[in-house]
N, C-alpha and C. Protein backbone atom coordinates (compact mmCIF):
# COMPACT_ATOMS: atom_id res chain seq x y z
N UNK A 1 0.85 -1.18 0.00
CA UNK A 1 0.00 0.00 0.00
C UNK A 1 0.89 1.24 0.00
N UNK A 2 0.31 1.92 -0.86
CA UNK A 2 1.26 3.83 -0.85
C UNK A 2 0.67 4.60 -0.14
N UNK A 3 1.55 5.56 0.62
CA UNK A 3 0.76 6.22 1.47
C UNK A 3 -0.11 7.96 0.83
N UNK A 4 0.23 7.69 -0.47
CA UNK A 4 -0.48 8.25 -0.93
C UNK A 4 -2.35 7.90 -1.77
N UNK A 5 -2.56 6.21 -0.99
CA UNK A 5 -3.55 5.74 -1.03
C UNK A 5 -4.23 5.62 0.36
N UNK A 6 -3.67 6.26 0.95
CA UNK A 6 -4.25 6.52 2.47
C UNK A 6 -4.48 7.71 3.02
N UNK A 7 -4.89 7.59 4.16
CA UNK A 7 -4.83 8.47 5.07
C UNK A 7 -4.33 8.36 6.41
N UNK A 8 -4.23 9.54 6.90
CA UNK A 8 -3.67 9.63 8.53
C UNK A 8 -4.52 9.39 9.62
N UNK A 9 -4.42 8.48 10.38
CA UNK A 9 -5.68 8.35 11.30
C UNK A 9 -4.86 8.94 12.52
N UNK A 10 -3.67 8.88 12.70
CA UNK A 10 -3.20 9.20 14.17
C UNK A 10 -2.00 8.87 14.53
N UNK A 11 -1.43 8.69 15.78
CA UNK A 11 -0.10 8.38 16.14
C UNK A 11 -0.12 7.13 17.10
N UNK A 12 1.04 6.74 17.49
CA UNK A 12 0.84 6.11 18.85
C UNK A 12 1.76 6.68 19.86
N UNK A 13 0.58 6.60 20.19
CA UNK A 13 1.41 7.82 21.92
C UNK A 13 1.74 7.26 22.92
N UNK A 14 1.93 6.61 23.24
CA UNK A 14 2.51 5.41 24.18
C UNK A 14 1.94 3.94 24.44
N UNK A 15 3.03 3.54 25.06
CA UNK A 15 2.46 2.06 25.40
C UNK A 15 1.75 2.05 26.51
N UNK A 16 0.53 1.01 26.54
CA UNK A 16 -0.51 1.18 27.43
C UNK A 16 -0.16 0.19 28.78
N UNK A 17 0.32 -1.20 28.57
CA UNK A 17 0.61 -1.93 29.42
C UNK A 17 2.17 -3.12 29.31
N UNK A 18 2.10 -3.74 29.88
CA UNK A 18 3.23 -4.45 30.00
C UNK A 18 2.99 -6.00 28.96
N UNK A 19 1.76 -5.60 28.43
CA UNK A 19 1.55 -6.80 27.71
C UNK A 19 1.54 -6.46 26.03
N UNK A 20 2.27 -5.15 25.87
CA UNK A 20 2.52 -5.28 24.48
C UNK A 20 1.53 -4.01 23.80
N UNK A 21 0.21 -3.35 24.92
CA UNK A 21 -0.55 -2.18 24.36
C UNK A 21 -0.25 -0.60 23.83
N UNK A 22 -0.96 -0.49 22.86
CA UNK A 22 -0.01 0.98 22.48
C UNK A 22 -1.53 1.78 22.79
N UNK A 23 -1.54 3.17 22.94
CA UNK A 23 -2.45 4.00 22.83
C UNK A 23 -1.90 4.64 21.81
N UNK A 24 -3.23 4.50 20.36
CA UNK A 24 -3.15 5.53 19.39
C UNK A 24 -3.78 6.58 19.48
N UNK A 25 -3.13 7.86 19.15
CA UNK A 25 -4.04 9.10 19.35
C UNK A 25 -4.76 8.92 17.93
N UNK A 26 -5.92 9.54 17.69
CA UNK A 26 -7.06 9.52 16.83
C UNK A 26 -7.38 10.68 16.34
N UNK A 27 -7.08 11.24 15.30
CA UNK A 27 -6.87 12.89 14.85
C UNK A 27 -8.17 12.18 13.99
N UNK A 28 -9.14 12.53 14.82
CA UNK A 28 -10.69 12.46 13.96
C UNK A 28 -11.67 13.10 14.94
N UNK A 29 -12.77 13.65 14.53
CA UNK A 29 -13.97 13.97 15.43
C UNK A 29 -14.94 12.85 15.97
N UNK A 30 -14.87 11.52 15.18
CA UNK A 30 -15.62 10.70 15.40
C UNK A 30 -14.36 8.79 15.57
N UNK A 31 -13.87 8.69 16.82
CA UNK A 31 -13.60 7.78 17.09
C UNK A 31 -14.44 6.81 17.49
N UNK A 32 -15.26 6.73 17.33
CA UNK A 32 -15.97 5.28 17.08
C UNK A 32 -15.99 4.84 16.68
N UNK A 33 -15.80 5.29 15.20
CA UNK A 33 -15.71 5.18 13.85
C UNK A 33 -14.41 4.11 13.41
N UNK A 34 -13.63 4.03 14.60
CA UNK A 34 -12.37 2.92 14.30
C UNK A 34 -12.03 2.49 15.31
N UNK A 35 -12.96 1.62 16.29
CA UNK A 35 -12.83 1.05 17.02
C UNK A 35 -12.74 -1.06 16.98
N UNK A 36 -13.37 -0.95 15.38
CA UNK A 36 -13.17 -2.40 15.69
C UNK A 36 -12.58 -2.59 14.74
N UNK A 37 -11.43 -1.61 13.88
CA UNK A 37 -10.24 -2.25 13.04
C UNK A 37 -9.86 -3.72 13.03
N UNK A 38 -9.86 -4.27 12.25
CA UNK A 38 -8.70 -5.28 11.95
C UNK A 38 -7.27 -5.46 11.95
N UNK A 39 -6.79 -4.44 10.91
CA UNK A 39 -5.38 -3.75 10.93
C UNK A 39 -5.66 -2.04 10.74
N UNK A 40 -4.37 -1.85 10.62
CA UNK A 40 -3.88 -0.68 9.87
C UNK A 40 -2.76 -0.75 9.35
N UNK A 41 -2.44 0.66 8.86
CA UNK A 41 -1.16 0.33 8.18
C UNK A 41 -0.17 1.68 8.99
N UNK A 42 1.35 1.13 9.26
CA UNK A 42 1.99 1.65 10.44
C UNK A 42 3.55 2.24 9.97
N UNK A 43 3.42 3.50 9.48
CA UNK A 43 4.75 3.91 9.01
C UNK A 43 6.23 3.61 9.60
N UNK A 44 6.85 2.51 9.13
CA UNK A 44 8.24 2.10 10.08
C UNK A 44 9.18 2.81 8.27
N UNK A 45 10.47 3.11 8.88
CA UNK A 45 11.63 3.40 7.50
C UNK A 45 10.74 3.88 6.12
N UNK A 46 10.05 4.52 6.30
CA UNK A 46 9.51 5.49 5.33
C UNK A 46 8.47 4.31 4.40
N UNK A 47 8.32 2.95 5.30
CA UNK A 47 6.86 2.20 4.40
C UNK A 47 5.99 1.75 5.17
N UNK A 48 4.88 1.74 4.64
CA UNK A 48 3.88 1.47 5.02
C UNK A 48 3.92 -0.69 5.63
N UNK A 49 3.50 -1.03 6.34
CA UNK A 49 3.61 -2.27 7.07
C UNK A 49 2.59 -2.43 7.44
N UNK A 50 1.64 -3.38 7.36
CA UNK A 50 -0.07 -3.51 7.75
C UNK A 50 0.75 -4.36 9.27
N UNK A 51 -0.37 -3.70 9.90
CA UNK A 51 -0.12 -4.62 11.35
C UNK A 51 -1.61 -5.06 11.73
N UNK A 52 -2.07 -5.85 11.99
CA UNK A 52 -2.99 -6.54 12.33
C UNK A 52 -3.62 -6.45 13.89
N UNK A 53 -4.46 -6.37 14.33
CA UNK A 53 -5.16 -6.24 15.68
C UNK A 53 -5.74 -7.35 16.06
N UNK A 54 -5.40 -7.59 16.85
CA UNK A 54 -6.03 -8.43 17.95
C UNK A 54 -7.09 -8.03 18.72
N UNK A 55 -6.80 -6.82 19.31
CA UNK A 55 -8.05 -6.25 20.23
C UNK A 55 -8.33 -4.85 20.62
N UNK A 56 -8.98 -4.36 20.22
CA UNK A 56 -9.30 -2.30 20.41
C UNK A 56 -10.24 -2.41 20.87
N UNK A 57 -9.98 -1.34 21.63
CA UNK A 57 -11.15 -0.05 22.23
C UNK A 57 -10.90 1.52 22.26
N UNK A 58 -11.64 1.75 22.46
CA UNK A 58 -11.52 3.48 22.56
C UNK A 58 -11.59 3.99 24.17
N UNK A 59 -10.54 4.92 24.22
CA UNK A 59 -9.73 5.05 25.19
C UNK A 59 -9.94 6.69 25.80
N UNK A 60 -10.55 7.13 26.32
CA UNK A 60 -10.76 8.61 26.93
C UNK A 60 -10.70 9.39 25.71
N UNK A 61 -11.63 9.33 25.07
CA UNK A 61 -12.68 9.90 24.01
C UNK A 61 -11.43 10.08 22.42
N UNK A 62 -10.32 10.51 22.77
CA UNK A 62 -9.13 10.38 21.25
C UNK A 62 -8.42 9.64 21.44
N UNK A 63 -8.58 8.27 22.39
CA UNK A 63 -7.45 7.36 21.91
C UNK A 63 -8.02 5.93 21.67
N UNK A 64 -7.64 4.89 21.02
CA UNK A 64 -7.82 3.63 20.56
C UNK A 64 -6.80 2.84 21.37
N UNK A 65 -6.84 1.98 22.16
CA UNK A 65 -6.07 1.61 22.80
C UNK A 65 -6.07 -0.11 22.08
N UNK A 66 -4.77 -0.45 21.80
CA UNK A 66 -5.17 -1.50 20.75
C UNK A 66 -3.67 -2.54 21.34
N UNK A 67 -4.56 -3.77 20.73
CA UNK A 67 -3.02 -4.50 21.05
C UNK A 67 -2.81 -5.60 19.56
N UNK A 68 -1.69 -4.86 19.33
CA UNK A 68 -1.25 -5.86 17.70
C UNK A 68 -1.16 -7.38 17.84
N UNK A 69 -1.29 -7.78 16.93
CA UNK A 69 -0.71 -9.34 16.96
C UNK A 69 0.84 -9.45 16.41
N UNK A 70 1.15 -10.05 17.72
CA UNK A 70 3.01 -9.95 17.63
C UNK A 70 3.62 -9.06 17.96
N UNK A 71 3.11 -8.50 19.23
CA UNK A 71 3.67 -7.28 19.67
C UNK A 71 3.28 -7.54 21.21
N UNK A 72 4.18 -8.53 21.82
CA UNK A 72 3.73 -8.73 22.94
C UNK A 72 4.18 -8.27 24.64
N UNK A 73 5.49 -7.31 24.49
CA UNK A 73 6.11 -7.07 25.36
C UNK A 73 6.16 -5.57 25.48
N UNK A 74 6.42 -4.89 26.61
CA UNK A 74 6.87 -3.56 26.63
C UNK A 74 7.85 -3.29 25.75
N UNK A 75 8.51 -3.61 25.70
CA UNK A 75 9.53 -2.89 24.94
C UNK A 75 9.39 -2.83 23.26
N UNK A 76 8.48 -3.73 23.09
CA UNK A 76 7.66 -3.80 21.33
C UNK A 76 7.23 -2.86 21.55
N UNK A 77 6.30 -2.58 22.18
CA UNK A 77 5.25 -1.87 22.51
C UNK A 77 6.29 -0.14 22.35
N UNK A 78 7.06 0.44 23.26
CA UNK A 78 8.18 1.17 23.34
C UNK A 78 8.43 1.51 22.06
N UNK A 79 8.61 0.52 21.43
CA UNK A 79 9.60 0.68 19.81
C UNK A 79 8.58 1.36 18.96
N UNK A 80 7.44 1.40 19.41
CA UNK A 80 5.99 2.12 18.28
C UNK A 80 5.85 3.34 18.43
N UNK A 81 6.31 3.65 19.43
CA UNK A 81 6.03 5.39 20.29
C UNK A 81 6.43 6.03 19.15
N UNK A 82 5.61 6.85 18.66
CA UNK A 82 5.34 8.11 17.68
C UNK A 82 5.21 7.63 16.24
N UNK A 83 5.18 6.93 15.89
CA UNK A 83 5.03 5.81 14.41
C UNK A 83 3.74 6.50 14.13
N UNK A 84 3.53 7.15 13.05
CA UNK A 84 2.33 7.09 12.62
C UNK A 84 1.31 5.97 11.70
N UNK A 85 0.18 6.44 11.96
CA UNK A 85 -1.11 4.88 11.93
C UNK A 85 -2.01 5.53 10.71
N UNK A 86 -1.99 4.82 9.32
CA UNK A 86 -2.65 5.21 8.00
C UNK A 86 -3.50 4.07 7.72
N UNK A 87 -5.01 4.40 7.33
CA UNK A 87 -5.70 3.54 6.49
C UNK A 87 -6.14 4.01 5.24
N UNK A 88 -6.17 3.09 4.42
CA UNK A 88 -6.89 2.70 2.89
C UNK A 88 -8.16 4.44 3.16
N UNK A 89 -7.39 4.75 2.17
CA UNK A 89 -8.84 5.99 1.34
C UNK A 89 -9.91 5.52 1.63
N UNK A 90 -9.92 4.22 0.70
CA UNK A 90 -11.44 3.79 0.85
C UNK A 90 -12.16 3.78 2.09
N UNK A 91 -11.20 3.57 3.28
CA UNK A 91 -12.55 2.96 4.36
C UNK A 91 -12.75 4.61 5.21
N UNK A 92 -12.76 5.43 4.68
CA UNK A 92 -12.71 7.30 4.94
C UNK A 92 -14.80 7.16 4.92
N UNK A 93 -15.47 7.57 5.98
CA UNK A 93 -16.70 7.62 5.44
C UNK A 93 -16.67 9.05 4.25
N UNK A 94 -18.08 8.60 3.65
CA UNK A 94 -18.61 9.50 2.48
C UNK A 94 -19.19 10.79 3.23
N UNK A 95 -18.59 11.93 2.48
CA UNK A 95 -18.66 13.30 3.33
C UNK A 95 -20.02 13.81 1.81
N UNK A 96 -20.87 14.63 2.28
CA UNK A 96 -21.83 14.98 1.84
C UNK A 96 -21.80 16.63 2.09
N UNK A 97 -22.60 17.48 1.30
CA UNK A 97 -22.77 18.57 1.56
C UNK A 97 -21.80 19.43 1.40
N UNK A 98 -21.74 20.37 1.99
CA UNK A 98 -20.23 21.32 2.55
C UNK A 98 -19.61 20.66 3.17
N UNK A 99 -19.30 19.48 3.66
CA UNK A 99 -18.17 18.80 4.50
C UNK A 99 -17.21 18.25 3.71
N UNK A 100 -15.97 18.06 3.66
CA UNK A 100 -14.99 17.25 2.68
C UNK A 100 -13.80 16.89 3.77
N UNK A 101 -13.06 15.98 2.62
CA UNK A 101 -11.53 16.17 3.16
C UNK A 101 -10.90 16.64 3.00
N UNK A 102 -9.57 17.23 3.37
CA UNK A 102 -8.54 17.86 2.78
C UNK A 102 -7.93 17.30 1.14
N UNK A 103 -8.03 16.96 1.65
CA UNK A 103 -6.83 15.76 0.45
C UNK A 103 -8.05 15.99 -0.95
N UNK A 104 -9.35 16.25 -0.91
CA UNK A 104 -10.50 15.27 -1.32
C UNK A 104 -10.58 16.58 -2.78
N UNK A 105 -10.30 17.59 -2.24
CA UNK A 105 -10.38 19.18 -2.74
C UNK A 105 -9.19 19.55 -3.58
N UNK A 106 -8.23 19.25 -3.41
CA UNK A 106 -7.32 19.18 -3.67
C UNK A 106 -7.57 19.24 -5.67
N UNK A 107 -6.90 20.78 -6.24
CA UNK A 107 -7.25 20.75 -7.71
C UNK A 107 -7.90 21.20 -8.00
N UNK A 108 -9.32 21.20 -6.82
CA UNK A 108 -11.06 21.65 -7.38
C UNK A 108 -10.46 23.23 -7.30
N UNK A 109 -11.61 23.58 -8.50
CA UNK A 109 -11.15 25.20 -9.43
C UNK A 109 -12.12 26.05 -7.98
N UNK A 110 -11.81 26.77 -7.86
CA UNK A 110 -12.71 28.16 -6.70
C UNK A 110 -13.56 29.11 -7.22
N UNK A 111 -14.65 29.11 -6.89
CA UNK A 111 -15.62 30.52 -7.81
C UNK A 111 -15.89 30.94 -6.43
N UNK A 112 -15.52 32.34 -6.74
CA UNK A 112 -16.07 32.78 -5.38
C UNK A 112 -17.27 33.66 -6.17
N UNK A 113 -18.98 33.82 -5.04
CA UNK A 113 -20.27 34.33 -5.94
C UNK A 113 -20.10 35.64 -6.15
N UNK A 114 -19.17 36.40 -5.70
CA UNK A 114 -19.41 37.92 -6.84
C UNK A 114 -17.88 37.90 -7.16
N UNK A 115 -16.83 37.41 -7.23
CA UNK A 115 -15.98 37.33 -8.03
C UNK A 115 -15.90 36.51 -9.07
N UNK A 116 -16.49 35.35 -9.31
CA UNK A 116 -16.27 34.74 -10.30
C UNK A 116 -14.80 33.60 -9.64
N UNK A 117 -14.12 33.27 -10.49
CA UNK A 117 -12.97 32.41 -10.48
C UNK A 117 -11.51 32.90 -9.96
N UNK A 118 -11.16 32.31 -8.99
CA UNK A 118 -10.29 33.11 -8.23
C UNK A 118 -9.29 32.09 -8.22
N UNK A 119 -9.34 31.05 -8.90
CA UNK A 119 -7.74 29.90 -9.32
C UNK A 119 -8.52 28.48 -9.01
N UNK A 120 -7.40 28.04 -8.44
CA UNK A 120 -7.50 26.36 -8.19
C UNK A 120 -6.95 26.40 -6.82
N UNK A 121 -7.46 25.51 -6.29
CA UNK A 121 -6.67 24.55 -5.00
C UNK A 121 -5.62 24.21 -4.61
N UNK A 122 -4.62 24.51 -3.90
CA UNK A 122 -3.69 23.94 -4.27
C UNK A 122 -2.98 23.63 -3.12
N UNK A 123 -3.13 23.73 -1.87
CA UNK A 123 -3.37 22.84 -0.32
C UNK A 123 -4.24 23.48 0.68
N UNK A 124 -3.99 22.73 1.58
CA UNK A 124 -4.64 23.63 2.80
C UNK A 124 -3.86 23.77 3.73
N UNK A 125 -3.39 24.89 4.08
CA UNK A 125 -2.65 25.05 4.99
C UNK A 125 -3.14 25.18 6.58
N UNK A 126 -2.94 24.11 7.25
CA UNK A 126 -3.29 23.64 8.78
C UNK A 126 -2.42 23.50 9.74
N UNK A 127 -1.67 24.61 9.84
CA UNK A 127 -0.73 24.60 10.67
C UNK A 127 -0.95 25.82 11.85
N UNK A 128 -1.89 26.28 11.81
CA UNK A 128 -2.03 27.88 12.31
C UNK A 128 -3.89 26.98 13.06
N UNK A 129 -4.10 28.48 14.13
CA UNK A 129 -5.69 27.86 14.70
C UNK A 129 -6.65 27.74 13.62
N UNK A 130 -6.31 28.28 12.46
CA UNK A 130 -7.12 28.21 11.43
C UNK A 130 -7.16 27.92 10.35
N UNK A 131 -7.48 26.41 10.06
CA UNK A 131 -7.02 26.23 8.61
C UNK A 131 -7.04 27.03 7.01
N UNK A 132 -6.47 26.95 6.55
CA UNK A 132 -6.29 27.90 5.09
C UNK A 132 -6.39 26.97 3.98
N UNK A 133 -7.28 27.46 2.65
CA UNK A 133 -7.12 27.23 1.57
C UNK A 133 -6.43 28.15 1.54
N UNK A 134 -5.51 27.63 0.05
CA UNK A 134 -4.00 28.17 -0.50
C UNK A 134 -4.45 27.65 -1.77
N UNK A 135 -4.78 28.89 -2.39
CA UNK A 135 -5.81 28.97 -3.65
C UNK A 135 -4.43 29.76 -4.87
N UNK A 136 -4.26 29.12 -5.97
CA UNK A 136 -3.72 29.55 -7.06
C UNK A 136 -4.01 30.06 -8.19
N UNK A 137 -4.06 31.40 -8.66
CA UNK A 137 -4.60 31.88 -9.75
C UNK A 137 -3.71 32.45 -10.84
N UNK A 138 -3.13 31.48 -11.88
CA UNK A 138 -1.64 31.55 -12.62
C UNK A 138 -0.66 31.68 -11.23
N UNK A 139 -0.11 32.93 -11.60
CA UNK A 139 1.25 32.95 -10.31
C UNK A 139 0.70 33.62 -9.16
N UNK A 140 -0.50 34.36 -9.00
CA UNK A 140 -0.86 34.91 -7.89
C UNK A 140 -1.21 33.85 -6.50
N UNK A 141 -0.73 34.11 -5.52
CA UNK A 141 -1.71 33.17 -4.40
C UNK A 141 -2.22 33.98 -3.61
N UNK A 142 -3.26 33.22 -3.43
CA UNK A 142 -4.61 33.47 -2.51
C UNK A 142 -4.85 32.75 -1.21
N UNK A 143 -4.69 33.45 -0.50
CA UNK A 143 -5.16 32.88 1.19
C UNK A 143 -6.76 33.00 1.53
N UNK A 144 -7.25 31.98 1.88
CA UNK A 144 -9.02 32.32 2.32
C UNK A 144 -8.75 31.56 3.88
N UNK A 145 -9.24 32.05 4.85
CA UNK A 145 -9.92 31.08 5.69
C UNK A 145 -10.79 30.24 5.77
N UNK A 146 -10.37 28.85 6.04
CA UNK A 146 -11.25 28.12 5.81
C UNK A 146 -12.80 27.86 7.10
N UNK A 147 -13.37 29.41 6.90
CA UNK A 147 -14.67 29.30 7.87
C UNK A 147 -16.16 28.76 7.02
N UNK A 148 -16.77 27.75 7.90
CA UNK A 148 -17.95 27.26 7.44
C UNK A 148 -18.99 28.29 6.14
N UNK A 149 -18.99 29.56 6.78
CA UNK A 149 -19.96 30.39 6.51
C UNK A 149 -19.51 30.76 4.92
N UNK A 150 -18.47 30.74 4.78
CA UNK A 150 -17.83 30.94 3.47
C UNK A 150 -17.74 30.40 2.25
N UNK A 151 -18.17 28.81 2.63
CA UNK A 151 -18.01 27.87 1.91
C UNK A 151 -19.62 27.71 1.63
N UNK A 152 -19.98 27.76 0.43
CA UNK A 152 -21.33 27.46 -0.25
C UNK A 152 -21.64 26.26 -0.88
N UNK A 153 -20.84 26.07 -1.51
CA UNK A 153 -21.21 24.57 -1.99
C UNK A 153 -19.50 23.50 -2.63
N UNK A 154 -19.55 22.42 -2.20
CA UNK A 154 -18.57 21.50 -2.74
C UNK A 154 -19.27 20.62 -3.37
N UNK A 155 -19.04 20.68 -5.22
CA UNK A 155 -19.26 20.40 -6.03
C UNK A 155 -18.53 19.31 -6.29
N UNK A 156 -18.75 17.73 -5.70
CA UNK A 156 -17.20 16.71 -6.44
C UNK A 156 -17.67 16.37 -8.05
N UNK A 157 -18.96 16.72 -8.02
CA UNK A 157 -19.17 15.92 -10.02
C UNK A 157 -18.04 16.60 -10.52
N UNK A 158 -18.22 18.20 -10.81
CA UNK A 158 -17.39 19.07 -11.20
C UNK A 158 -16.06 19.71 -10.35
N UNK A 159 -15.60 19.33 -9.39
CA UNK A 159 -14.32 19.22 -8.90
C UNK A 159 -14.68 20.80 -8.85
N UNK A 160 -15.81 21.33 -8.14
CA UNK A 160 -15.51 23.08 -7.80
C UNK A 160 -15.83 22.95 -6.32
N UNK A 161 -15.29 24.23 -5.87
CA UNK A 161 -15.67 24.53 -4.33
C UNK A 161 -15.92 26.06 -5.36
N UNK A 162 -17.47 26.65 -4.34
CA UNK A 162 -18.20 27.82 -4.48
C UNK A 162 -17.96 28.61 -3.14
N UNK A 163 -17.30 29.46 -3.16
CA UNK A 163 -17.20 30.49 -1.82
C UNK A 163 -17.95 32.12 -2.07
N UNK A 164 -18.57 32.32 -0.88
CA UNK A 164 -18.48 33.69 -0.58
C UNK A 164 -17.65 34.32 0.34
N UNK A 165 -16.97 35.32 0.08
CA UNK A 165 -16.04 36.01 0.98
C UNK A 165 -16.46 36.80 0.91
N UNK A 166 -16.30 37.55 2.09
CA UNK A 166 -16.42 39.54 2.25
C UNK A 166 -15.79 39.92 1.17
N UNK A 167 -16.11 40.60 1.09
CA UNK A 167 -15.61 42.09 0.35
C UNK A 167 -14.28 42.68 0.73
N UNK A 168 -13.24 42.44 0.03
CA UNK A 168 -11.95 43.00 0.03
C UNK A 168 -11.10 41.59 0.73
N UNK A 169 -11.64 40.86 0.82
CA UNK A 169 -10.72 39.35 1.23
C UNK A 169 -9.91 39.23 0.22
N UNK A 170 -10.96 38.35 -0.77
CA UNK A 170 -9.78 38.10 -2.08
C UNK A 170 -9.46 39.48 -2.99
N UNK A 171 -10.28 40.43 -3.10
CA UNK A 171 -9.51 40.72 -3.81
C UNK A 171 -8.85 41.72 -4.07
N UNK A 172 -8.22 41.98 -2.64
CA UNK A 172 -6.30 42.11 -2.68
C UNK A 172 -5.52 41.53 -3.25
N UNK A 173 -5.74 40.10 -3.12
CA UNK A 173 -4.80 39.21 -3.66
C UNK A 173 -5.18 39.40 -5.19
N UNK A 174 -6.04 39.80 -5.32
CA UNK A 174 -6.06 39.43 -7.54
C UNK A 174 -5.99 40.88 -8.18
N UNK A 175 -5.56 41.95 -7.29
CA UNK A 175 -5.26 43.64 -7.81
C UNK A 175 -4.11 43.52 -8.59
């Protein structure tokens, strides 16, 4: 598997017990949602490695507390600390409406409703309290915040996202 056929579900943040348990942190809103995994897949030397489960639960509301098969000692357990934990695209539930993924947008062209076309997609920048589309129009870039109220419609037939912005947001950036 490539990890560009996945996604990021989380880390493992420590080992839970002496019998081999890791606690994965769960960078999702809805951990329930991967509580009765089978495997995953577990970044060791820059590849992906499916590791298999034996037994999960969910652990003080963001963690999965899981125990691999073949991973039976503390110090296995030890050797996982900070490894990040990716599954298959596919098993991502289906986002509807204005909701998406990051990754999912990625390309889709931008109309904002009284500007018209203000570029393409071209990441989201989530490093700050507030995530950012990082919108490209030829060589110009465009910063939007990515707030609910802004976002009108995500179009996947046609690969558009429809925004309204205030007035004088974007277009500074396209003077």
């Amino acid at each position: 598997m490539r990890k560009d056929e996945c996604f990021y579900l989380g880390k493992i943040a420590k080992k839970f017990s002496f019998k081999g348990e890791v606690l994965i942190f769960l960078d999702t809103d809805e951990p329930e949602l991967y509580q009765n995994l089978e495997s995953v897949f577990i970044e060791y030397n820059k590849n992906l490695v499916p590791f298999f489960i034996d037994k999960s639960s969910i652990h003080r509301d963001k963690f999965l507390r899981v125990k691999f098969e073949d991973v039976d000692t503390e110090l296995d357990a030890d050797n996982m600390k900070n490894l990040e934990v990716y599954l298959p695209l596919t098993m991502l539930p289906k986002l509807e409406g204005t909701k998406f993924y990051f990754h999912e947008i990625i390309g889709f062209k931008v109309k904002d409703q009284r500007l018209g076309d203000i570029g393409t997609v071209h990441a989201i920048l989530d490093n700050a309290a507030q995530p950012i589309f990082e919108i490209f129009k030829g060589q110009k870039q465009v910063l939007v915040p990515m707030i609910d109220s802004f976002i009108i419609e995500v179009n996947r037939k046609e690969k558009e996202l429809v925004l309204n912005t205030p007035i004088g947001l974007v277009d500074l950036y396209l003077e």
